[in-house]
C-alpha atoms as a PDB file:
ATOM      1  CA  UNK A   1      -9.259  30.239   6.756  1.00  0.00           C
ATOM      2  CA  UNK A   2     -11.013  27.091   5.752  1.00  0.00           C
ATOM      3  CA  UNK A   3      -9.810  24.457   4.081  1.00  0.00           C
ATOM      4  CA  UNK A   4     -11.663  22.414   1.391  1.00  0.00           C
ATOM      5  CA  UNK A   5     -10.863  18.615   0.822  1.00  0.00           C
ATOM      6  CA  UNK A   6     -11.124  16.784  -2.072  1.00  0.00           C
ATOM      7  CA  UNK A   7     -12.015  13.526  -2.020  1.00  0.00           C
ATOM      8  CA  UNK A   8      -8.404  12.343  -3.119  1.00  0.00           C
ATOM      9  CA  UNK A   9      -6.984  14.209  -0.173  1.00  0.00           C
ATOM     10  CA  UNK A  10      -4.347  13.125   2.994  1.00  0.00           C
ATOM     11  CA  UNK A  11      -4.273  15.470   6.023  1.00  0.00           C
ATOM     12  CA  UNK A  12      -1.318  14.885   8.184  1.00  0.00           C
ATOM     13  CA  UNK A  13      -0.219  16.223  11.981  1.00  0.00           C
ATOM     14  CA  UNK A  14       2.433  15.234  14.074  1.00  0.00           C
ATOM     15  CA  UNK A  15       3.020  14.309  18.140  1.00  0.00           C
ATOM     16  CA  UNK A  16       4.755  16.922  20.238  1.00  0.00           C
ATOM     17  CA  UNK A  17       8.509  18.326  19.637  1.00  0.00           C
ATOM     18  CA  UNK A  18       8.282  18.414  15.822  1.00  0.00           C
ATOM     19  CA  UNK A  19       6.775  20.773  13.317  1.00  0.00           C
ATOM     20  CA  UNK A  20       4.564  20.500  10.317  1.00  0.00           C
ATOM     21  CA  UNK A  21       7.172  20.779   7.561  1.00  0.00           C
ATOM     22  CA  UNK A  22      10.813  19.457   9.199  1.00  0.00           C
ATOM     23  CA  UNK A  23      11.657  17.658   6.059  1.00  0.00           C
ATOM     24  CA  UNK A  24      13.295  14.947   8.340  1.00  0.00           C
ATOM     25  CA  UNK A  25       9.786  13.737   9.593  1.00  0.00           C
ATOM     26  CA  UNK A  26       6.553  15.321   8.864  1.00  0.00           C
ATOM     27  CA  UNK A  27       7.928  17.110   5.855  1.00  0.00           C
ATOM     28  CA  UNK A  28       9.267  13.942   4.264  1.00  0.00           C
ATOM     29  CA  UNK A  29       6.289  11.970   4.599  1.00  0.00           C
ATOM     30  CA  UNK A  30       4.164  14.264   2.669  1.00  0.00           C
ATOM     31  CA  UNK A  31       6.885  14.524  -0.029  1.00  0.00           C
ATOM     32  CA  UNK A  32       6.715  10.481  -0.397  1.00  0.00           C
ATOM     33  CA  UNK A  33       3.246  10.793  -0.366  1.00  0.00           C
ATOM     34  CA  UNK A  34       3.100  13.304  -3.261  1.00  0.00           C
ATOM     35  CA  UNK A  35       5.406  11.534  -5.411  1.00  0.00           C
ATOM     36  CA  UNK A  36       3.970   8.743  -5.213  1.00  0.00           C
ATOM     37  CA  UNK A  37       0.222   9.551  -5.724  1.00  0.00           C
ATOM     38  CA  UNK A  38      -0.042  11.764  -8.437  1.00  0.00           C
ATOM     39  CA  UNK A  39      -2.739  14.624  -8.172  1.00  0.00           C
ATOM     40  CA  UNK A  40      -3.379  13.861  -4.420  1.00  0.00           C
ATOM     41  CA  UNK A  41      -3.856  17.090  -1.908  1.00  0.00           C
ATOM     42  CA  UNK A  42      -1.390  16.526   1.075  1.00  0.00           C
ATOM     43  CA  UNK A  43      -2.088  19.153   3.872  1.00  0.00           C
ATOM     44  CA  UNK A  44       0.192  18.992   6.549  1.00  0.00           C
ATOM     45  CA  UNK A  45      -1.565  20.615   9.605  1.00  0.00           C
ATOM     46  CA  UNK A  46       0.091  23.962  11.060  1.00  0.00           C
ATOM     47  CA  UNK A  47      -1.134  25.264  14.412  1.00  0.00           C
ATOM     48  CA  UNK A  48       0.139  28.704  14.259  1.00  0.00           C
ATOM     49  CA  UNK A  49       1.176  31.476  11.519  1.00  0.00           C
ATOM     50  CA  UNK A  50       4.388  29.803  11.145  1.00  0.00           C
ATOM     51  CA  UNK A  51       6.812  26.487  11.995  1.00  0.00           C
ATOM     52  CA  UNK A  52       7.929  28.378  15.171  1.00  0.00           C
ATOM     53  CA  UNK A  53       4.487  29.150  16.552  1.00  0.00           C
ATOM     54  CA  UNK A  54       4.148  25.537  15.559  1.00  0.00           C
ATOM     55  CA  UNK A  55       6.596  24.041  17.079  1.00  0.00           C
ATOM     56  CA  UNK A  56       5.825  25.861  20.365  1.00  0.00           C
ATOM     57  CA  UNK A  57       1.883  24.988  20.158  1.00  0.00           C
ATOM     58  CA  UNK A  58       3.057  21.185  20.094  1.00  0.00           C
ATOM     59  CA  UNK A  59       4.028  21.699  23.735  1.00  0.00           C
ATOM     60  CA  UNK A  60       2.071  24.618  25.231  1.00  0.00           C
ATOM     61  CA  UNK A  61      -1.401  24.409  23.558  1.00  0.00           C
ATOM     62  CA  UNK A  62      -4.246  22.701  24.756  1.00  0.00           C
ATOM     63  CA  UNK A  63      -4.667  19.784  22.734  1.00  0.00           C
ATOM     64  CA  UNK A  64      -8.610  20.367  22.726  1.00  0.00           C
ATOM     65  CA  UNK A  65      -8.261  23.806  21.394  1.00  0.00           C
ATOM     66  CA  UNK A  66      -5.784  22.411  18.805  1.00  0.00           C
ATOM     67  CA  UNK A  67      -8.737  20.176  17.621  1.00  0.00           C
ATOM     68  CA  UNK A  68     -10.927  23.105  17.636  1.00  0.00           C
ATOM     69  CA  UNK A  69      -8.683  24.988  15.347  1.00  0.00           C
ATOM     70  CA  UNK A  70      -8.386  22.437  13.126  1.00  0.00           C
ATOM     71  CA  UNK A  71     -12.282  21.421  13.186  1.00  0.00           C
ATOM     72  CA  UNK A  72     -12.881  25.308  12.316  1.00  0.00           C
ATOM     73  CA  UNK A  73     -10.014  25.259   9.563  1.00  0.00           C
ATOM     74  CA  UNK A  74     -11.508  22.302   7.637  1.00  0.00           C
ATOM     75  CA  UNK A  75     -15.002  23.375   7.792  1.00  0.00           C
ATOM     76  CA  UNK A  76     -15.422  20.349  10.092  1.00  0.00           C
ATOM     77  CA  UNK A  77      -3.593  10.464  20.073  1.00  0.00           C
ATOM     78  CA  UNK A  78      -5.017  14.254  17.735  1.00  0.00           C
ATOM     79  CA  UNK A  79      -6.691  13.453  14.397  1.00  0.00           C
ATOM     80  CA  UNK A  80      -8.564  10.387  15.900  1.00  0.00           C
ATOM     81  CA  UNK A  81     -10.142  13.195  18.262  1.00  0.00           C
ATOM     82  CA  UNK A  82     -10.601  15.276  15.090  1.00  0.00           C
ATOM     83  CA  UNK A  83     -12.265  11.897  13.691  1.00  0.00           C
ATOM     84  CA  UNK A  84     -14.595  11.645  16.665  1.00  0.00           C
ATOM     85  CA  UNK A  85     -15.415  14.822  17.277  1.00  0.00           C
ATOM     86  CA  UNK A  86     -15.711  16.566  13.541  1.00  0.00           C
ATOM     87  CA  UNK A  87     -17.244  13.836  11.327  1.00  0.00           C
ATOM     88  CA  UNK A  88     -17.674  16.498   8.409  1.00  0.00           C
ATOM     89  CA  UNK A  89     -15.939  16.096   5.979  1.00  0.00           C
ATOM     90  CA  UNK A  90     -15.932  12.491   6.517  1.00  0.00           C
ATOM     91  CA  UNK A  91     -12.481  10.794   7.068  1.00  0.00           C
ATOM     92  CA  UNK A  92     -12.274   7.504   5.128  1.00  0.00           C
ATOM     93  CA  UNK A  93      -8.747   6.106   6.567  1.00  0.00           C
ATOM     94  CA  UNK A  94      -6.942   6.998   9.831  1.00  0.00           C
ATOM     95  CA  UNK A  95      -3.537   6.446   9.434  1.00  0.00           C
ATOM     96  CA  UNK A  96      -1.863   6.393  13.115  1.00  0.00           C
ATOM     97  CA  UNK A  97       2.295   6.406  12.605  1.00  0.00           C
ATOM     98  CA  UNK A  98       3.402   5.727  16.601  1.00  0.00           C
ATOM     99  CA  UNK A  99       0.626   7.602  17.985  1.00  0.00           C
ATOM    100  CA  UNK A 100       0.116   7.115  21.654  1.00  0.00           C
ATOM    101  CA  UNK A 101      -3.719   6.226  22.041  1.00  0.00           C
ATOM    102  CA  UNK A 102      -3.528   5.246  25.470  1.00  0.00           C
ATOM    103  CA  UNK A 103      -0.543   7.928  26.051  1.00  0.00           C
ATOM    104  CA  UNK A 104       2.334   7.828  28.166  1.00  0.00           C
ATOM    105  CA  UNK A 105       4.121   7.091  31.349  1.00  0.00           C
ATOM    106  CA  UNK A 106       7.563   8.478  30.586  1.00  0.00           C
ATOM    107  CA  UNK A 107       9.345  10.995  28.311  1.00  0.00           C
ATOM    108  CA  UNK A 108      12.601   8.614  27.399  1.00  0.00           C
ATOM    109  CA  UNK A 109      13.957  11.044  25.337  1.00  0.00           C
ATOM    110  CA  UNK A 110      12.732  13.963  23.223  1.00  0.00           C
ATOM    111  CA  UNK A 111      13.286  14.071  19.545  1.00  0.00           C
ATOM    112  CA  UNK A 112      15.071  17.467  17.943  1.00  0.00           C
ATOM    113  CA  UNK A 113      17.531  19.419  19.644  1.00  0.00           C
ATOM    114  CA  UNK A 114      14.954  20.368  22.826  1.00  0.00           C
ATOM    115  CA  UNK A 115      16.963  18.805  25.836  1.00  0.00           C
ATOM    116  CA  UNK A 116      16.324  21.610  28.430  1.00  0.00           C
ATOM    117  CA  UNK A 117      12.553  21.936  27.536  1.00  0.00           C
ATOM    118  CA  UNK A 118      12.426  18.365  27.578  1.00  0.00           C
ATOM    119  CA  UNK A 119      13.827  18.256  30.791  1.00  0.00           C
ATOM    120  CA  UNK A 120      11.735  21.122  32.295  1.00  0.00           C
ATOM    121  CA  UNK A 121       8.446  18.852  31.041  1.00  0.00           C
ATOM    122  CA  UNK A 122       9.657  15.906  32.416  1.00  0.00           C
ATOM    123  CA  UNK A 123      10.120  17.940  36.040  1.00  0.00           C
ATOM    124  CA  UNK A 124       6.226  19.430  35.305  1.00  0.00           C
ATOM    125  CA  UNK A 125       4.987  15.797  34.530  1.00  0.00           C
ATOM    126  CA  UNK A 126       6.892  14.178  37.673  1.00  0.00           C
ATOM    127  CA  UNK A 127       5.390  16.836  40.185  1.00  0.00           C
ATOM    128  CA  UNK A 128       1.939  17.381  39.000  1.00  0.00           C
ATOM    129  CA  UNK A 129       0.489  16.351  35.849  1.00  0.00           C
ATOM    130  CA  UNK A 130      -3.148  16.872  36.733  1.00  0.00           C
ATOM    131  CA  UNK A 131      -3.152  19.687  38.422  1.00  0.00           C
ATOM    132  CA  UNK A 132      -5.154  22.380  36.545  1.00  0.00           C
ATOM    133  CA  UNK A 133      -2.238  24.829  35.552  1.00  0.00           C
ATOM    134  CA  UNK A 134      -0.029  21.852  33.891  1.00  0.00           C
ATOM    135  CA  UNK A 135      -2.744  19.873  32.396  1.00  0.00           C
ATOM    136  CA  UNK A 136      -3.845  23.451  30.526  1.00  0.00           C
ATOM    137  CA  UNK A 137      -0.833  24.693  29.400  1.00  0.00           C
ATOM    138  CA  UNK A 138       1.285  21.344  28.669  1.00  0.00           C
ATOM    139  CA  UNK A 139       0.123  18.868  25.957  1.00  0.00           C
ATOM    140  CA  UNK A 140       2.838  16.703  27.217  1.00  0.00           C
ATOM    141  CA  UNK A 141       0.651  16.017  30.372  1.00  0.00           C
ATOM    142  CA  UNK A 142      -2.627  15.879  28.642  1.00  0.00           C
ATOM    143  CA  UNK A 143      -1.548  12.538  26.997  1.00  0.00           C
ATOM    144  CA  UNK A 144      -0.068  11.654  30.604  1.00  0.00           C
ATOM    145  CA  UNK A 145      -1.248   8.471  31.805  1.00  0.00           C
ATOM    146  CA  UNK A 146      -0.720   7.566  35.112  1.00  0.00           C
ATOM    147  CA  UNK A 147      -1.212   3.614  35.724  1.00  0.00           C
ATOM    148  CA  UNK A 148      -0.816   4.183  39.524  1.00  0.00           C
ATOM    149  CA  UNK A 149      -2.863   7.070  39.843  1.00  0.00           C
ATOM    150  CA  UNK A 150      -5.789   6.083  37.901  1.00  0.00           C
ATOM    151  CA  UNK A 151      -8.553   7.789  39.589  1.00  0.00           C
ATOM    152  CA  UNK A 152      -6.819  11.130  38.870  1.00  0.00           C
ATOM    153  CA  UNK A 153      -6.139  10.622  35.430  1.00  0.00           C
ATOM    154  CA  UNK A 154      -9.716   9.508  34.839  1.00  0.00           C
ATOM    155  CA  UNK A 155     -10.863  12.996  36.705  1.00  0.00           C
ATOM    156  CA  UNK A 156      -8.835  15.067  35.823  1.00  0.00           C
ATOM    157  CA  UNK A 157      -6.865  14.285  32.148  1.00  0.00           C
ATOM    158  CA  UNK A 158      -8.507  17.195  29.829  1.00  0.00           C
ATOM    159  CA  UNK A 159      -8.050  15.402  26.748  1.00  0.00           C
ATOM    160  CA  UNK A 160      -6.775  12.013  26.641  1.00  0.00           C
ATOM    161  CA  UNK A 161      -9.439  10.836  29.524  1.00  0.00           C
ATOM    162  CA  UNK A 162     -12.227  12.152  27.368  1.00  0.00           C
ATOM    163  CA  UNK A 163     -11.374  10.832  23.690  1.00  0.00           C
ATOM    164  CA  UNK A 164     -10.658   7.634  25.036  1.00  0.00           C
ATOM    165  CA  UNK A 165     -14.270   7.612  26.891  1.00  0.00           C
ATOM    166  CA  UNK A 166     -12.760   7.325  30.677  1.00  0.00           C
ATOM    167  CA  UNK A 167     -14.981   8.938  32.587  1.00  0.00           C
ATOM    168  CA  UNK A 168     -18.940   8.663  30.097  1.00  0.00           C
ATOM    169  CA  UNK A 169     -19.587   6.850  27.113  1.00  0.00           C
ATOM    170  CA  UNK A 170     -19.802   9.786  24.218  1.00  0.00           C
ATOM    171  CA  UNK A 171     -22.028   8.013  22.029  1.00  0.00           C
ATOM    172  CA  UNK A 172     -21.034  10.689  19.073  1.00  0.00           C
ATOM    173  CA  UNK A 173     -17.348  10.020  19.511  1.00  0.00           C
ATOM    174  CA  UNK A 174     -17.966   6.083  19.153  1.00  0.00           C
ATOM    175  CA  UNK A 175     -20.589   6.701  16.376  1.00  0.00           C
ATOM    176  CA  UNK A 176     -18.087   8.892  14.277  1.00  0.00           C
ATOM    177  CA  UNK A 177     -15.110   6.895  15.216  1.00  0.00           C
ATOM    178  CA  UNK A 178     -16.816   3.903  13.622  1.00  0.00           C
ATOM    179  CA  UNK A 179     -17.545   5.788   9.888  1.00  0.00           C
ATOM    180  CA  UNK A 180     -13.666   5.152   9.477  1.00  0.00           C
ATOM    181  CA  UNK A 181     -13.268   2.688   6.630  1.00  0.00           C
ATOM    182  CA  UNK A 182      -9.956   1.629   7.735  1.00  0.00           C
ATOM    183  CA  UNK A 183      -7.941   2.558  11.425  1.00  0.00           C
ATOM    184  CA  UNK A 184      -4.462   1.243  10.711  1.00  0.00           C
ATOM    185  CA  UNK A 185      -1.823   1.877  13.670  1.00  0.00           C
ATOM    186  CA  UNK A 186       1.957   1.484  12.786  1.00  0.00           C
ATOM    187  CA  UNK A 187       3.834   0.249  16.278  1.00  0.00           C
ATOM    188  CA  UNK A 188       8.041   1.122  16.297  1.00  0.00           C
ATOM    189  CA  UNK A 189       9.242  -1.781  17.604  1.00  0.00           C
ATOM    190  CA  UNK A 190      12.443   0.480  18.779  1.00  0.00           C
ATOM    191  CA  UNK A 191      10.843   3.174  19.617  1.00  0.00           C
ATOM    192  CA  UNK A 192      12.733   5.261  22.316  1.00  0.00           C
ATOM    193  CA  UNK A 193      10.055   8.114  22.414  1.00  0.00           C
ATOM    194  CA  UNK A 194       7.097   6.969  23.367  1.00  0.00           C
ATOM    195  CA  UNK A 195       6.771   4.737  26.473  1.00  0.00           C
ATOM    196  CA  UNK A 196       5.467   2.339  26.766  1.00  0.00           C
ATOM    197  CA  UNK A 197       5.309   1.535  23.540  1.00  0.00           C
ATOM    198  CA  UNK A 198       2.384  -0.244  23.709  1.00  0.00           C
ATOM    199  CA  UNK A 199       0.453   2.403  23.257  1.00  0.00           C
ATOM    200  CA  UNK A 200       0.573   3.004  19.414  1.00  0.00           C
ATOM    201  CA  UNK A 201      -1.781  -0.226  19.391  1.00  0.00           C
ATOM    202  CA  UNK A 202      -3.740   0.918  21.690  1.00  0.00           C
ATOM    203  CA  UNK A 203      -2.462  -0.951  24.483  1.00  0.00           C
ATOM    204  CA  UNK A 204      -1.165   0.676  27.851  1.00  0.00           C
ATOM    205  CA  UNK A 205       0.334  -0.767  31.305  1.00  0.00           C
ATOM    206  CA  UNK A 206      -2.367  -2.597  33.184  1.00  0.00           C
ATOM    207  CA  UNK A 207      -3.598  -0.200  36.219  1.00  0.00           C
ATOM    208  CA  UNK A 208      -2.196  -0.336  39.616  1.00  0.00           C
ATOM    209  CA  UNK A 209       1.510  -0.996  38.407  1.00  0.00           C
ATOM    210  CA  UNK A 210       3.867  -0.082  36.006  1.00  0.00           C
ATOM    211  CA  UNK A 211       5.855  -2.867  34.613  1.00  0.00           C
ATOM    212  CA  UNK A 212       3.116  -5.530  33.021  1.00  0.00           C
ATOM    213  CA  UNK A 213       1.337  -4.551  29.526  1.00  0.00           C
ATOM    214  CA  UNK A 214      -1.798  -5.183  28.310  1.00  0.00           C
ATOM    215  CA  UNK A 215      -3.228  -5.325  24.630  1.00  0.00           C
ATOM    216  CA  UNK A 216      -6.084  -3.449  23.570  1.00  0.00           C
ATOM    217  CA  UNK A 217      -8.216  -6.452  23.281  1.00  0.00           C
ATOM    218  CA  UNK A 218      -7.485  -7.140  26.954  1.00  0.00           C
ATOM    219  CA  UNK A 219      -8.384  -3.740  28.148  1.00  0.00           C
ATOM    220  CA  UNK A 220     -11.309  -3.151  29.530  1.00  0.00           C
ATOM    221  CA  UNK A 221     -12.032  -0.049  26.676  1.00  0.00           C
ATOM    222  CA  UNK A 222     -12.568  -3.331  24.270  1.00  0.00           C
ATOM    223  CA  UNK A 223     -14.134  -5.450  26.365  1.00  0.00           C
ATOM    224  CA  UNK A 224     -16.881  -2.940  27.154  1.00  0.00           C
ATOM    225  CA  UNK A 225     -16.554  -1.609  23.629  1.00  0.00           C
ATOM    226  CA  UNK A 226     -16.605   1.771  25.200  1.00  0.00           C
ATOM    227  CA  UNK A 227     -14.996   3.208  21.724  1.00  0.00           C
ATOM    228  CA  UNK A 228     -16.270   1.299  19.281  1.00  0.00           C
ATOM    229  CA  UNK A 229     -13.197  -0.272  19.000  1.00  0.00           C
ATOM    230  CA  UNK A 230     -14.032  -4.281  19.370  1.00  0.00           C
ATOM    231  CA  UNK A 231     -16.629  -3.410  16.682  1.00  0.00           C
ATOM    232  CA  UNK A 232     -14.477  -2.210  13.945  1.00  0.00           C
ATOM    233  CA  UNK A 233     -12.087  -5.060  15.170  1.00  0.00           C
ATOM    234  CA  UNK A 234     -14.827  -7.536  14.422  1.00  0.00           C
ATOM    235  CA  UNK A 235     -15.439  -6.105  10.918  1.00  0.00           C
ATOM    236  CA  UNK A 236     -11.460  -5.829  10.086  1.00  0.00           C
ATOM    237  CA  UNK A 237     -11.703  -2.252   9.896  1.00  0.00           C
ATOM    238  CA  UNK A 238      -8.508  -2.043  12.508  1.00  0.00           C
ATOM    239  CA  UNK A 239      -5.263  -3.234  11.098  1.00  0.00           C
ATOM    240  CA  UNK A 240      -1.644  -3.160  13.168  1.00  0.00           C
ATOM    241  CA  UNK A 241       1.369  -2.448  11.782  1.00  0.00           C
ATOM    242  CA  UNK A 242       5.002  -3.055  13.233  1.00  0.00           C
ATOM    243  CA  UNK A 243       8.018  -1.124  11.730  1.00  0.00           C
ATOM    244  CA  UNK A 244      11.342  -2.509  12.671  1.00  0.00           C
ATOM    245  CA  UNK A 245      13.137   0.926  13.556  1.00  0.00           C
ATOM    246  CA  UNK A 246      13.037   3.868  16.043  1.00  0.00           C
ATOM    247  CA  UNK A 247       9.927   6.718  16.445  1.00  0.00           C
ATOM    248  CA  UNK A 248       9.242   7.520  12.589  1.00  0.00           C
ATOM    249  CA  UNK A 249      11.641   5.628  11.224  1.00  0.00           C
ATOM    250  CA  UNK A 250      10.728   3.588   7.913  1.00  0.00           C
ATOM    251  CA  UNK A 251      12.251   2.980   4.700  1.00  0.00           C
ATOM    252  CA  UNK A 252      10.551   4.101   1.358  1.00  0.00           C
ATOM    253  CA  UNK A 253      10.107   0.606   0.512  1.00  0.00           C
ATOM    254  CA  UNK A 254       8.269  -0.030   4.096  1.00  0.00           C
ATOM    255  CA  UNK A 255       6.080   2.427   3.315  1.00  0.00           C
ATOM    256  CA  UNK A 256       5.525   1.996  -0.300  1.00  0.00           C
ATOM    257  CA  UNK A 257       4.607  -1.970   0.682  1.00  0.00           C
ATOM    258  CA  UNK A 258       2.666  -1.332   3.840  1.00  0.00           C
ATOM    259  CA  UNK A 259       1.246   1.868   4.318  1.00  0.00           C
ATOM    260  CA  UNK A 260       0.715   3.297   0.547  1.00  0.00           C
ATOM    261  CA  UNK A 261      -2.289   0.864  -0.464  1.00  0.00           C
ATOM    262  CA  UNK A 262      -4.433   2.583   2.805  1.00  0.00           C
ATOM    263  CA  UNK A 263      -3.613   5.606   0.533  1.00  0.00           C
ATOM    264  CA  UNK A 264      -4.897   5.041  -2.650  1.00  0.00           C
END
């Protein structure tokens, strides 16, 4: 059904292997939101009829028909694709908390109690993430980025290739990206999920290897300004965050001092 937002409204949605509501991650962050703004909507996005469906459309469900749903459902890394492709209603502030905007090149460990699945992915990923069966039926590999296979990842990644402008400049998704007031991106500085780490500031392994980092402003998605992204830079509207923990882990205080102001 769709979903109306008011203007003093948070929508939240989470990476792959958790849920909308597990009160140790996604569920506790809308809880600290609520308390802490008082009369503010908090919708915490659920792909599915319930946490199981989910759970299991975090790994199986094409990421692009994830954004679809939720496009459809509000009358309008995932909700900077919603913010690029859906521009109505208009998001003021994208909040990124160790989202992988340039993906990933390794599944170090899987959060939850998901060991064998994660281990099956990791098996999919290592033999074929671009072929046509894995990339459609395993969000895992749609955020795959290869560094040392660049030419397939550019042809054949369904959705990280095309938010991120790899293969044509979509001058809709770099318009829309750009009506953001604020993009803030919070980096766990001991993160042992996502890898390389890098990547929840938009940075990524430079191409051709897979040791040596680059930053977003030394990719060549800034330089060319294929996003929109040195713009925004250039008029402070992208601000980078650093949390001294693992993958969404943050005191109340951390939050309350760094991220609750964006919120207000």
């Amino acid at each position: 059904k769709t979903q109306t937002l008011s203007s003093s409204s948070v929508m939240l949605r989470y990476l792959f292997s958790d849920n909308c509501c597990n009160p140790l991650s996604m569920g506790a962050i809308k809880k600290m939101i609520e308390e802490e703004i008082s009369g503010i909507y908090v919708l915490s996005l659920m792909i599915g009829k319930n946490v199981i469906q989910d759970t299991e459309n975090g790994f199986f469900m094409d990421v692009n028909d994830q954004v679809s749903m939720v496009c459809a459902q509000l009358g309008a890394q995932f909700l900077r694709a919603v913010a690029q492709r859906c521009p109505t209603p208009p998001m003021k502030t994208l909040i990124s908390v160790g989202g992988q905007h340039q993906g990933v090149y390794g599944l170090p460990r899987c959060p939850g109690e998901s060991s064998e699945l994660c281990d099956m992915i990791r098996k999919a990923l290592n033999s074929g993430a671009y072929s046509a069966l894995v990339q459609k039926h395993l969000v895992q590999a749609q955020y795959w980025h290869d560094p040392l296979n660049d030419d397939l990842y550019k042809k054949y990644s369904l959705f990280l290739a095309d938010i991120n402008q790899e293969r044509v400049v979509n001058e809709t998704y770099k318009k829309n990206l750009q009506l953001l007031e604020k993009f803030v991106m919070v980096k766990f500085l001991k993160d042992t999920v996502v890898d390389p780490v890098d990547s929840e500031w938009f940075g990524f392994l430079k191409t051709g290897q897979a040791k040596e980092t680059e930053t977003l402003q030394e990719s060549v998605l800034y330089k060319e300004d294929r996003l929109g992204l040195a713009a925004m830079d250039k008029a402070g509207k992208l601000v980078f965050l650093a949390s001294d923990g693992d993958h969404l882990q943050f005191t109340r205080e951390w939050f309350t001092a760094n991220l609750l102001p964006y919120l207000r």
